[in-house]
Protein backbone atom coordinates (compact mmCIF):
# COMPACT_ATOMS: atom_id res chain seq x y z
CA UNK A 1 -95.11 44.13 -1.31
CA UNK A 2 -97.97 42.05 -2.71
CA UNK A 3 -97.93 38.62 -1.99
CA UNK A 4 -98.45 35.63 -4.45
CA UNK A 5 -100.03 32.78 -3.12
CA UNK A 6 -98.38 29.79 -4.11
CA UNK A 7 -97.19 26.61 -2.74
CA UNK A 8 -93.90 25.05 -2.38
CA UNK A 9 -92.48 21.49 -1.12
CA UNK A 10 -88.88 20.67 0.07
CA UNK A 11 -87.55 17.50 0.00
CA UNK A 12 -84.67 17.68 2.85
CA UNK A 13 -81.73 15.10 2.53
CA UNK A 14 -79.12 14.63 5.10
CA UNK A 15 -78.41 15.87 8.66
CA UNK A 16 -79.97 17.85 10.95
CA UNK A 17 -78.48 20.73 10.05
CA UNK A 18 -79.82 20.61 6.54
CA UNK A 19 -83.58 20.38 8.15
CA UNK A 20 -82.64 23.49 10.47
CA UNK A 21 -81.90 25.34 6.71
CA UNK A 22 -85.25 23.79 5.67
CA UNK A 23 -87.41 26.04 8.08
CA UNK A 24 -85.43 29.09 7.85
CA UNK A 25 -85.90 28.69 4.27
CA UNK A 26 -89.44 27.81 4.44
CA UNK A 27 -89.80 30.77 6.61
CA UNK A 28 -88.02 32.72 4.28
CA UNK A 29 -90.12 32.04 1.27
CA UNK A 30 -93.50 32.59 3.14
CA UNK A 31 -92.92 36.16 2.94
CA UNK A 32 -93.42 36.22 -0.22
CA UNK A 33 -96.87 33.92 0.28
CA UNK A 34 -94.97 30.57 -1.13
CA UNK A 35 -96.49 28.17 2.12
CA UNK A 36 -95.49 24.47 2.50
CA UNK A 37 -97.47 21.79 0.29
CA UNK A 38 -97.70 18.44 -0.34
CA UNK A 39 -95.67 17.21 -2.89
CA UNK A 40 -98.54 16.48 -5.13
CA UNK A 41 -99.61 19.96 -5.22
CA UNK A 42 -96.71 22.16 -5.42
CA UNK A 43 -95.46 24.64 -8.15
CA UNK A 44 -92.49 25.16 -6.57
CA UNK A 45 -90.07 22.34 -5.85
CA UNK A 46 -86.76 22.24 -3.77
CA UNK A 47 -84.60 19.62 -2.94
CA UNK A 48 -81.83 20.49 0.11
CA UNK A 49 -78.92 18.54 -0.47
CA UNK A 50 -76.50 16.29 1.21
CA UNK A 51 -73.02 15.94 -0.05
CA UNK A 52 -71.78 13.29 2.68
CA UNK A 53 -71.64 10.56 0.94
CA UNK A 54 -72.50 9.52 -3.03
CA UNK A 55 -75.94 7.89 -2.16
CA UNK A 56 -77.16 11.13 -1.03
CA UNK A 57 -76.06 13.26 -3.50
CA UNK A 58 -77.85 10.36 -6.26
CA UNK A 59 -81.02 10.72 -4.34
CA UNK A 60 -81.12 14.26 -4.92
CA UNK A 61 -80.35 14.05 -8.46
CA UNK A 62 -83.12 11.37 -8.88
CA UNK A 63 -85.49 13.56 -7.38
CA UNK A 64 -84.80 16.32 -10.21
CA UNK A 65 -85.34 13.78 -12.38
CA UNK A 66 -88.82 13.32 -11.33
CA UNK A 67 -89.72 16.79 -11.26
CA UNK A 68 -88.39 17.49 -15.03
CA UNK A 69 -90.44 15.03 -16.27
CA UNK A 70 -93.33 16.90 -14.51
CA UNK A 71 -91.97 20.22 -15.97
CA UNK A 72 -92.84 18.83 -19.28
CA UNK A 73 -96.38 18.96 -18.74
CA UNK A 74 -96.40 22.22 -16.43
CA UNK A 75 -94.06 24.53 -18.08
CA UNK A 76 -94.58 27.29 -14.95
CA UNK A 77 -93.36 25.19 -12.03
CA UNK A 78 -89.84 26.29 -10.40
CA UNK A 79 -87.18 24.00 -9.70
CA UNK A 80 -84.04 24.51 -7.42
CA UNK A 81 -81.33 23.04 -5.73
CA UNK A 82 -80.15 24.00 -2.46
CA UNK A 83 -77.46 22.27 0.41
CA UNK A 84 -74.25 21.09 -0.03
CA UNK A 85 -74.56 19.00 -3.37
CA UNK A 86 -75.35 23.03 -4.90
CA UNK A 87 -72.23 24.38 -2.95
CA UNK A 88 -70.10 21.80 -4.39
CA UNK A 89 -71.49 21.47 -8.13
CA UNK A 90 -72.32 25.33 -8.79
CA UNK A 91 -73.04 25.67 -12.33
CA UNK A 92 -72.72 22.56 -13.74
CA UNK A 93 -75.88 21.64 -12.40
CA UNK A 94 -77.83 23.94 -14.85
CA UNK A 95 -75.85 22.40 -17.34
CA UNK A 96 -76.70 18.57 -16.48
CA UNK A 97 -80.48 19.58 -15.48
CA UNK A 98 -82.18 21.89 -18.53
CA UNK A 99 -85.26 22.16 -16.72
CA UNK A 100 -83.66 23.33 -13.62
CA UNK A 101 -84.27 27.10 -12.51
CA UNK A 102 -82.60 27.61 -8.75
CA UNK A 103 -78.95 26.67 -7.86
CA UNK A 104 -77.89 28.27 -4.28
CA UNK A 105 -75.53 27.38 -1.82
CA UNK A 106 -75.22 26.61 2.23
CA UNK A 107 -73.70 30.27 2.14
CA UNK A 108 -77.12 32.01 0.20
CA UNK A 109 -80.06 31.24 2.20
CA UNK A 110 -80.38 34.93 3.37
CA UNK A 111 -80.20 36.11 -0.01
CA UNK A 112 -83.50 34.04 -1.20
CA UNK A 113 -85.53 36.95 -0.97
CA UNK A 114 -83.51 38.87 -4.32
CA UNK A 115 -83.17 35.21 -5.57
CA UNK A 116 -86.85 35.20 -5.97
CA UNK A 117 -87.55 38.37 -7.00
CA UNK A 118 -85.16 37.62 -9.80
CA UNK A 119 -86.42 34.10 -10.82
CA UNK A 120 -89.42 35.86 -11.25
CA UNK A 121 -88.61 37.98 -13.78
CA UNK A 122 -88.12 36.94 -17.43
CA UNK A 123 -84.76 37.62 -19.81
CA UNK A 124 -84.60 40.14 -22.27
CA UNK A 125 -86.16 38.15 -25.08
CA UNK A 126 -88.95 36.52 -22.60
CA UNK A 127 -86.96 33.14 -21.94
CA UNK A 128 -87.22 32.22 -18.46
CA UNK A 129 -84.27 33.17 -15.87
CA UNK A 130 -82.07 30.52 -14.47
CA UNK A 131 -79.79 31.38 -12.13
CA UNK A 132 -76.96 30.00 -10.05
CA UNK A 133 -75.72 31.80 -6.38
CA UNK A 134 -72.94 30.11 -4.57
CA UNK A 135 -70.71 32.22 -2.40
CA UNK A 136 -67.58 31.47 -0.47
CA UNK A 137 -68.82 32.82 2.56
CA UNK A 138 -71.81 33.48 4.37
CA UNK A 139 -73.71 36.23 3.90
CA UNK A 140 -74.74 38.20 7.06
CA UNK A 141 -77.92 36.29 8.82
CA UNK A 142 -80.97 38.30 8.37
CA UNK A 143 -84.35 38.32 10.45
CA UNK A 144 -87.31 35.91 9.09
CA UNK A 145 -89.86 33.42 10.31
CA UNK A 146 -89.31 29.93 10.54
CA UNK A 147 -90.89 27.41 9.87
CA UNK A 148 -90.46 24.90 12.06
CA UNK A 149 -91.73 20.89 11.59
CA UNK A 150 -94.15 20.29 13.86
CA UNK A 151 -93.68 18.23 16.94
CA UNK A 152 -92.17 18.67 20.18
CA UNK A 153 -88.49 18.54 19.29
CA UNK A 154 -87.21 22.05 18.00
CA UNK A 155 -83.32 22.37 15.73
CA UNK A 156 -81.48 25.45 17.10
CA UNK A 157 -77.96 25.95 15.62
CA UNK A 158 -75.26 27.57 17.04
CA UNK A 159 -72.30 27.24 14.57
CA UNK A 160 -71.69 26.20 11.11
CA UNK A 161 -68.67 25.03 9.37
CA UNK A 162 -65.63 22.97 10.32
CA UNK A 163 -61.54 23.93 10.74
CA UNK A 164 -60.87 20.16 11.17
CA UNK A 165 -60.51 19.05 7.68
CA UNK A 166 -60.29 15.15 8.16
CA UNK A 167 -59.43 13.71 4.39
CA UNK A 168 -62.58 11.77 4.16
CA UNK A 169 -65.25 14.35 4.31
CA UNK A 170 -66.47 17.05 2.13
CA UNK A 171 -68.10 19.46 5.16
CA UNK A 172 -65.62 22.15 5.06
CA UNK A 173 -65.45 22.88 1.69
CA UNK A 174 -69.71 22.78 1.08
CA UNK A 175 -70.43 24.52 5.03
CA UNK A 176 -66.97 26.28 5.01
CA UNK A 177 -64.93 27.39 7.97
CA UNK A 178 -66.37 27.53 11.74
CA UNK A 179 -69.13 30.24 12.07
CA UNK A 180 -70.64 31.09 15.49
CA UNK A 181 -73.80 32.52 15.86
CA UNK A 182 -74.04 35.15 19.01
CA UNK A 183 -75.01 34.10 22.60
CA UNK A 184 -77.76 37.26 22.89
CA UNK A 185 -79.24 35.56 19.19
CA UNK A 186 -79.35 31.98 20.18
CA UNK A 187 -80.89 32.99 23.66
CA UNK A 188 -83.60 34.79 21.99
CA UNK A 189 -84.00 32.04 19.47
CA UNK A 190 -84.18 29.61 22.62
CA UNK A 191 -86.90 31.65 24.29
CA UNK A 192 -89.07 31.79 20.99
CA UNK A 193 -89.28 28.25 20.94
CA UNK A 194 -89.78 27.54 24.66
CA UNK A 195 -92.55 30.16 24.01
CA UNK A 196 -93.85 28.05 20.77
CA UNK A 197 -94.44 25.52 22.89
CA UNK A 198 -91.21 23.12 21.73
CA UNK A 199 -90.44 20.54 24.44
CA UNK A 200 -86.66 19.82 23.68
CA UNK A 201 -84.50 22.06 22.09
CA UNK A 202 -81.16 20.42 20.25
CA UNK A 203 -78.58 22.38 19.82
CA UNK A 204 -76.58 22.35 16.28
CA UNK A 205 -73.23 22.50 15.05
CA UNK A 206 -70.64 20.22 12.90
CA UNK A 207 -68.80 20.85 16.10
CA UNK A 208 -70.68 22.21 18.38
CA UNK A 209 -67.79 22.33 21.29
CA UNK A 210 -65.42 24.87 18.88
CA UNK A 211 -68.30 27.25 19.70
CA UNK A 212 -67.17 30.69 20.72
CA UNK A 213 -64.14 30.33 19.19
CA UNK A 214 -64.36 32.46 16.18
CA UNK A 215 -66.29 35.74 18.49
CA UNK A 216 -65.25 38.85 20.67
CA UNK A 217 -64.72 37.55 23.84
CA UNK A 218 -64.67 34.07 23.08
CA UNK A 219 -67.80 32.53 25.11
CA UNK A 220 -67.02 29.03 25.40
CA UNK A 221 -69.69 26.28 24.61
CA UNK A 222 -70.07 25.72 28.55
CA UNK A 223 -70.64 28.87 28.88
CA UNK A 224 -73.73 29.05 26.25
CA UNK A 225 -75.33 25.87 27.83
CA UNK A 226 -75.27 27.35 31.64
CA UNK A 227 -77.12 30.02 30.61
CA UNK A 228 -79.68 28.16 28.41
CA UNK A 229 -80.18 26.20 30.94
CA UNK A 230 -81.21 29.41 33.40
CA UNK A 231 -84.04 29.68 30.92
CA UNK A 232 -87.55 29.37 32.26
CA UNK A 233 -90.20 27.01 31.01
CA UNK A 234 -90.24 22.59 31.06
CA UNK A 235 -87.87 21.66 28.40
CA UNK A 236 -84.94 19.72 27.59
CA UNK A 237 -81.75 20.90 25.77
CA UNK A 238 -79.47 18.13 23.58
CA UNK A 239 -76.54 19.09 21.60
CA UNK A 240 -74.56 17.56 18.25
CA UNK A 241 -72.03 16.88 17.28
CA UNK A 242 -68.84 16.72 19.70
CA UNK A 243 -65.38 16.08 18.35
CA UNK A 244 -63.59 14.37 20.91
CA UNK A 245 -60.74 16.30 22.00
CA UNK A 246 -62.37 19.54 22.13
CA UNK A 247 -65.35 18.32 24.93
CA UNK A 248 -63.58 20.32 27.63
CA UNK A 249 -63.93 19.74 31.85
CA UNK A 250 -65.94 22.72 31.69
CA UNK A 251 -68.37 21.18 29.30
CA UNK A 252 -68.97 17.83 31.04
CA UNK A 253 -69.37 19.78 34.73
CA UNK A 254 -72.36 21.81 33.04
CA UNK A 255 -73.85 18.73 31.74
CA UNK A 256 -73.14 17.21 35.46
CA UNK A 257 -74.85 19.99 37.17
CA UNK A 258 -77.38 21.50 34.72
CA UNK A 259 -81.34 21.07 35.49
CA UNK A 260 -82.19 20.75 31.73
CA UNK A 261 -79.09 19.50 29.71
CA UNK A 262 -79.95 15.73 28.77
CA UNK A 263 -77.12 13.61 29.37
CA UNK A 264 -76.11 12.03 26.26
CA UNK A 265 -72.59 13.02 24.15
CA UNK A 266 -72.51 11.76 20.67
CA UNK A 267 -68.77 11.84 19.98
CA UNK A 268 -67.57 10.06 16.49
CA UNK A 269 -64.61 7.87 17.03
CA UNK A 270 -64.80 7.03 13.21
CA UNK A 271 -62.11 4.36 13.52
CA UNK A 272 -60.20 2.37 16.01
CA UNK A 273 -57.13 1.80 14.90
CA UNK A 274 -54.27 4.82 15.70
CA UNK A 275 -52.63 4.61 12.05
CA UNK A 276 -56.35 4.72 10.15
CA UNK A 277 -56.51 7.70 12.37
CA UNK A 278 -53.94 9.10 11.45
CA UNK A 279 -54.78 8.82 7.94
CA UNK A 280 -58.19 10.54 8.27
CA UNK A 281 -56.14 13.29 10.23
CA UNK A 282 -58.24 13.25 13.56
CA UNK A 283 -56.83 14.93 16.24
CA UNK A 284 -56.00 11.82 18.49
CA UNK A 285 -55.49 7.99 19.07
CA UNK A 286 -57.60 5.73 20.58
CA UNK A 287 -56.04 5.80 24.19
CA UNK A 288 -56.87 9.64 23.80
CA UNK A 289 -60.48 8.70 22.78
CA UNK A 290 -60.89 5.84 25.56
CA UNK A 291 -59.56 8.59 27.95
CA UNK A 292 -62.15 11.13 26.69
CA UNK A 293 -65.07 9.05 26.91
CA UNK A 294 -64.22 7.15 30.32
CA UNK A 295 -63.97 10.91 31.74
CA UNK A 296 -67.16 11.89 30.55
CA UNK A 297 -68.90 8.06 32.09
CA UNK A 298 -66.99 9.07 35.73
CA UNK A 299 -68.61 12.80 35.91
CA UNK A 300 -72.22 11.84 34.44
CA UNK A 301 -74.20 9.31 35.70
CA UNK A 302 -76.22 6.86 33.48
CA UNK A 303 -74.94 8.88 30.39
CA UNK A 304 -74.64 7.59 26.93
CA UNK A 305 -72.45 8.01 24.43
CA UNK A 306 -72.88 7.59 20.68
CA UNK A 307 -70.02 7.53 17.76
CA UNK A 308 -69.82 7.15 14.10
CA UNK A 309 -67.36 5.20 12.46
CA UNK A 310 -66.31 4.31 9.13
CA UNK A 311 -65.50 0.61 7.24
CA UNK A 312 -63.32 0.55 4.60
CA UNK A 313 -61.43 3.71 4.78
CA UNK A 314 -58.15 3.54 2.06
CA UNK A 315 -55.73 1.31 3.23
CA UNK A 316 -57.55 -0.07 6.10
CA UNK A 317 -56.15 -3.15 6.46
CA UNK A 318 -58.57 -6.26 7.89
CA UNK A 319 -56.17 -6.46 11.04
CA UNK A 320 -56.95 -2.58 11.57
CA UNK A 321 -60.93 -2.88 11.17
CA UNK A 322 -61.11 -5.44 13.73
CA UNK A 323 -59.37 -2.59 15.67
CA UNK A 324 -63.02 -0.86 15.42
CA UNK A 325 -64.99 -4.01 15.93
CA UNK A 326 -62.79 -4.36 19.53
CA UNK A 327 -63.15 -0.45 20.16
CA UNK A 328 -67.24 -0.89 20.46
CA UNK A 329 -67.28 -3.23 22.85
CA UNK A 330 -64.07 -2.26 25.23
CA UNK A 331 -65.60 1.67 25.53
CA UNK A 332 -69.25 0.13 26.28
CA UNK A 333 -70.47 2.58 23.21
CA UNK A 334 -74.11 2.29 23.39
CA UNK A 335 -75.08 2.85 19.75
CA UNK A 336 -73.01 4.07 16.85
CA UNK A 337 -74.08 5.13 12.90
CA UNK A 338 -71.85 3.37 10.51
CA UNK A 339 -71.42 4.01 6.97
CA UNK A 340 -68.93 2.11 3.91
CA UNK A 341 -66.23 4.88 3.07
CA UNK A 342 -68.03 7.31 -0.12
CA UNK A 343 -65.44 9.26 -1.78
CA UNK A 344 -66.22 12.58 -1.68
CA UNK A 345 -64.60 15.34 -4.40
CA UNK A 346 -61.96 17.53 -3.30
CA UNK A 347 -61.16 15.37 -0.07
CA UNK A 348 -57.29 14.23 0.36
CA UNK A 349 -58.85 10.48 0.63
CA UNK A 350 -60.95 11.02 -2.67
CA UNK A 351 -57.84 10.78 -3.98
CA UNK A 352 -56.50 7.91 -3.02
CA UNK A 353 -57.57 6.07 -5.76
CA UNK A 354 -55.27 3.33 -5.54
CA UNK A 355 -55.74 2.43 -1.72
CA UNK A 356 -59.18 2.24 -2.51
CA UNK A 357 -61.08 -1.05 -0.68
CA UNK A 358 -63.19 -3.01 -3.54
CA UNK A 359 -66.60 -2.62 -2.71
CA UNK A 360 -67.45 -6.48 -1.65
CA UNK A 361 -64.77 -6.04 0.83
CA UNK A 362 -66.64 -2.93 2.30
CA UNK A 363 -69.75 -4.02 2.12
CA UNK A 364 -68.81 -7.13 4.22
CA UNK A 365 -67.25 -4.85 6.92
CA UNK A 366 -70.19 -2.61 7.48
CA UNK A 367 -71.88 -6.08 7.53
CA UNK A 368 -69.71 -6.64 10.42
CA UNK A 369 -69.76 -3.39 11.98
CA UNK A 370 -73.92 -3.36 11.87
CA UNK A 371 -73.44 -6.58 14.11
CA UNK A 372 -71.14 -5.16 16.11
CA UNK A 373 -73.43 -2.31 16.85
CA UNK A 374 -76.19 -4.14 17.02
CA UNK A 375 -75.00 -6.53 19.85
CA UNK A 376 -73.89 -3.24 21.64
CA UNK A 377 -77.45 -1.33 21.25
CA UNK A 378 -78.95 -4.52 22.68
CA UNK A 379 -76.19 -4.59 25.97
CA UNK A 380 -76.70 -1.13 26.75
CA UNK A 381 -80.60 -1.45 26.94
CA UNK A 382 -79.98 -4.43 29.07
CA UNK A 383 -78.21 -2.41 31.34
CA UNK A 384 -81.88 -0.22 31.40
CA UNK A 385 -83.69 -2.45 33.16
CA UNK A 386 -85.09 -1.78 36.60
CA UNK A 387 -84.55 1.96 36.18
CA UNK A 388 -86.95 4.51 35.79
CA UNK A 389 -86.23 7.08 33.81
CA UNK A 390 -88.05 10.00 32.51
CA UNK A 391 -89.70 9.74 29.25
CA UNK A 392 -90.66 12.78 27.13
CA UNK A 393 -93.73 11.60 24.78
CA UNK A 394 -92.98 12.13 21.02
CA UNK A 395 -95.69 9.43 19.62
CA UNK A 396 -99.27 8.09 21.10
CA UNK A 397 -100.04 4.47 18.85
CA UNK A 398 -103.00 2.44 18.99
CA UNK A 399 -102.35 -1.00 18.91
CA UNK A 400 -104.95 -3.64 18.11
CA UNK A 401 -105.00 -6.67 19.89
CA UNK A 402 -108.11 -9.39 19.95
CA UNK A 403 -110.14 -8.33 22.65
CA UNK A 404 -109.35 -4.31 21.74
CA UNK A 405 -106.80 -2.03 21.46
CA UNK A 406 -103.72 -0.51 23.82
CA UNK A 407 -103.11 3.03 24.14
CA UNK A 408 -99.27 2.92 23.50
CA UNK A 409 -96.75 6.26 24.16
CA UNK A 410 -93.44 6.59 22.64
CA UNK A 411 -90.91 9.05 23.79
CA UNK A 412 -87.05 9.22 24.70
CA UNK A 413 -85.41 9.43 28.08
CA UNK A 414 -83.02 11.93 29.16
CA UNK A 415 -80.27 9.77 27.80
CA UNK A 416 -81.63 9.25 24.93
CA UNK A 417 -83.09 5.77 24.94
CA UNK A 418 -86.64 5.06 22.91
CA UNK A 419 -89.12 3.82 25.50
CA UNK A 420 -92.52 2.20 24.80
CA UNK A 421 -95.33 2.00 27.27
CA UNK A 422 -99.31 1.74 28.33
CA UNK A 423 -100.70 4.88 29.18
CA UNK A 424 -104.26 5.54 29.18
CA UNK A 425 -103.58 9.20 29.98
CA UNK A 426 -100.66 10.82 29.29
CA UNK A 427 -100.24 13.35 25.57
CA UNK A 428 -97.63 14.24 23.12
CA UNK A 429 -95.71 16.64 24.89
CA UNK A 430 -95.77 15.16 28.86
CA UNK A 431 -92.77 13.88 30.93
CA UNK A 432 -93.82 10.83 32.51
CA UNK A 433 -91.66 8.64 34.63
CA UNK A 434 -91.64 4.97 33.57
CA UNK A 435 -90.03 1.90 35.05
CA UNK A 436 -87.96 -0.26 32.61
CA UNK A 437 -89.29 -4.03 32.21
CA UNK A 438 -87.76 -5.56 28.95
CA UNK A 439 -84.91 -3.93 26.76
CA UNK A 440 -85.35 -5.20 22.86
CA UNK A 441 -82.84 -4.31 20.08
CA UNK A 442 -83.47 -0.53 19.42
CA UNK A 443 -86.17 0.77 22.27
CA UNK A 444 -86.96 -0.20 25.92
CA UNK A 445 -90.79 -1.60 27.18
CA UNK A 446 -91.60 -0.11 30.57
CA UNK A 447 -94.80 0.21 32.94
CA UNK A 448 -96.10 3.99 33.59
CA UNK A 449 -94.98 5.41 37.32
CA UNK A 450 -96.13 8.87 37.08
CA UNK A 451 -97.01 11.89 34.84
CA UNK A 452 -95.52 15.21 35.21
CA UNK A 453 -96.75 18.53 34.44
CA UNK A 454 -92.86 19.80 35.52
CA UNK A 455 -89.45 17.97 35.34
CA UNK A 456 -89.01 16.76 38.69
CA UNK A 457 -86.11 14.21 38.50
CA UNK A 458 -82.77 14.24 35.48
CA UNK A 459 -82.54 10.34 36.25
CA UNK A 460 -84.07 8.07 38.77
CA UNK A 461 -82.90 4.79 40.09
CA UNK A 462 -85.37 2.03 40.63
CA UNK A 463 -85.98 1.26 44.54
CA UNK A 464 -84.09 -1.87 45.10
């Protein structure tokens, strides 16, 4: 097949999962000689949506907006719409965008190749084609590069989809019902990136602990991270997201006793009051989710643990968010995102029009909550200080000062804690252990101990 040499720009919205679909559909398109561009430059634009919450989806429709008005003056560029926001809207997103040429779904992204082809193409009378894809299920994964951002961190999913159905949220009607990938394809995935060069590998999944589930045999997510964790090569596996009843013993003994499994759980309490709880149908109460996350604090040492909650769901009541508020600080939560309830189309609670919290009153909570989280962040990376932990290098700074500059690196320790510190020598890339001085707000200040060319340590204690 001959190959047309044009360029193409994505702008990715949303989690991480969307940026995963991002280079497997970058990778997807560069067989057919479309290679990543600069905005500024492109003929082809994408925009990879995110249907979580409104703000998203009216950044992605803004960002249409811009490109139609370049369409005017460049009849010949392409247009699409991909992600969740395409899933949900299907059609009548040619309808509300004229100058749109591409709707496909979170269930299409293997069938881009005939997608193309046809876009391509003109209609009988020589109008151009515009065409919308959205299936209910996946089609079968298919073998193509990726394109991965560049960096040391690499996105590996494992699953897609969610059986939970809480009434706030939108994911299993846009991603659909659980999907597992194979253990044989996510090991060979795993080795092609350890191969590329990829210092951490995080593994993805709405719930990445259902994994297995859904396959012959039913290999359990412990299972999958022992035997990533046999691989060969100086890297670091993460994982996202938990849900909190299904992290099993088995689960938080491999984390315990793996060589390359970072310990850090990010498990989303999303409320912490039981009836709220109730209300967004989560699986458990918060004596369930205190038991949970005390368990998982006993087995692992200097873990941390992450959550997401939500101000403002219907019918919260102001006695029941202070229920969260008290929830961050009596589980010692080290950080936690935080959004004002969005409702979403579809969802039970997007239809609870009349329990709906005004928006002053929600703003004002997540207010609240931000503090809340805030004066947690700032506790935990108190609790840093005098350790040494090991710091993978993401960023090298300069920093001018008067009498010249600092060398500064930037990286994340095993648990997941931003650290900042002088190094004259050490790269992008290097595991260097580094002594914790001063914890600020959002990142930790240390002094250099050591480089390492190979992981020696998970988590070392300062000498007292």
């Amino acid at each position: 097949m001959e190959k047309i040499s044009k360029k193409v720009y994505i702008e990715t919205l949303g989690c991480q999962m969307n940026k995963s679909d991002t280079e497997r559909i970058l990778g997807i398109l560069s067989h057919f000689g479309y290679l990543p561009s600069d905005e500024n430059k492109a003929d082809f634009f994408m925009v990879n949506t995110c249907s979580i919450r409104k703000l998203s989806e009216d950044k992605a429709y803004s960002k249409l907006g811009v490109w139609g008005k370049m369409k005017k003056n460049n009849p010949d560029i392409k247009i699409a719409i991909a992600g969740c926001v395409a899933q949900q809207e299907k059609e009548s997103l040619l309808k509300r965008f004229p100058y749109l040429d591409l709707v496909f779904g979170t269930h299409n992204i293997y069938e881009l190749p005939e997608l193309i082809k046809e876009l391509e193409t003109q209609n009988p009378d020589g109008s151009r084609k515009r065409i919308c894809a959205i299936r209910d299920k996946a089609v079968p994964e298919k073998e193509f590069n990726i394109i991965r951002s560049k960096g040391i961190n690499a996105w590996l999913p494992i699953m897609e989809g969610c059986n939970n159905f809480c009434t706030y949220c939108i994911v299993p009607y846009t991603r659909g019902r659980e999907r597992s990938r194979s253990v044989d394809v996510i090991i060979n995935e795993a080795k092609k990136i350890i191969k590329e060069g990829y210092k951490e590998i995080t593994l993805l999944g709405q719930n990445v602990d259902s994994y297995g589930k859904d396959l012959d045999g039913k290999p359990t997510f412990a299972k999958l991270l022992a035997e990533l964790d046999k691989l060969e090569g100086n890297f670091r596996i993460r994982f996202t997201t938990s849900y909190p009843t299904d992290i099993t013993d088995e689960v938080i003994e491999t984390v315990k006793n793996a060589n390359k499994i970072c310990e850090c759980f990010h498990i989303p309490m999303q409320s912490g009051n039981d009836r709220v709880l109730k209300a967004m149908n989560r699986r458990y109460n918060r004596a369930q989710y205190a038991q949970i996350v005390n368990k998982v604090r006993t087995q692992i040492k200097d873990v941390t643990i992450t959550s997401d909650f939500i101000a403002g769901f219907p019918s919260e009541s102001e006695e029941e968010f202070q229920d969260t508020l008290s929830a961050i600080e009596e589980l010692g939560l080290d950080y936690s995102n935080t959004a004002a309830y969005s409702p979403r189309p579809n969802t039970p609670a997007g239809k609870m029009v009349d329990k709906f919290i005004p928006a002053d009153i929600k703003k004002k909570r997540l207010e609240t909550l931000n503090n809340v989280v805030k004066i947690a962040s700032k506790k935990s990376n108190e609790a840093s200080v005098g350790k040494i932990y090991e710091v993978l290098i993401e960023k090298i700074k300069e920093k001018d000062i008067k009498n010249g500059s600092k060398r500064i690196a930037e990286g994340r320790s095993r648990n997941n804690k931003v650290v900042h510190f002088e190094s004259n020598t050490a790269n992008v890339g290097d595991f260097v252990n580094v002594e914790i001085k001063e914890a600020l707000l959002w990142c930790l200040k240390g002094v250099e101990i050591s480089s390492q060319s190979k992981k020696e340590t998970v988590v070392l204690e300062a000498a007292k």
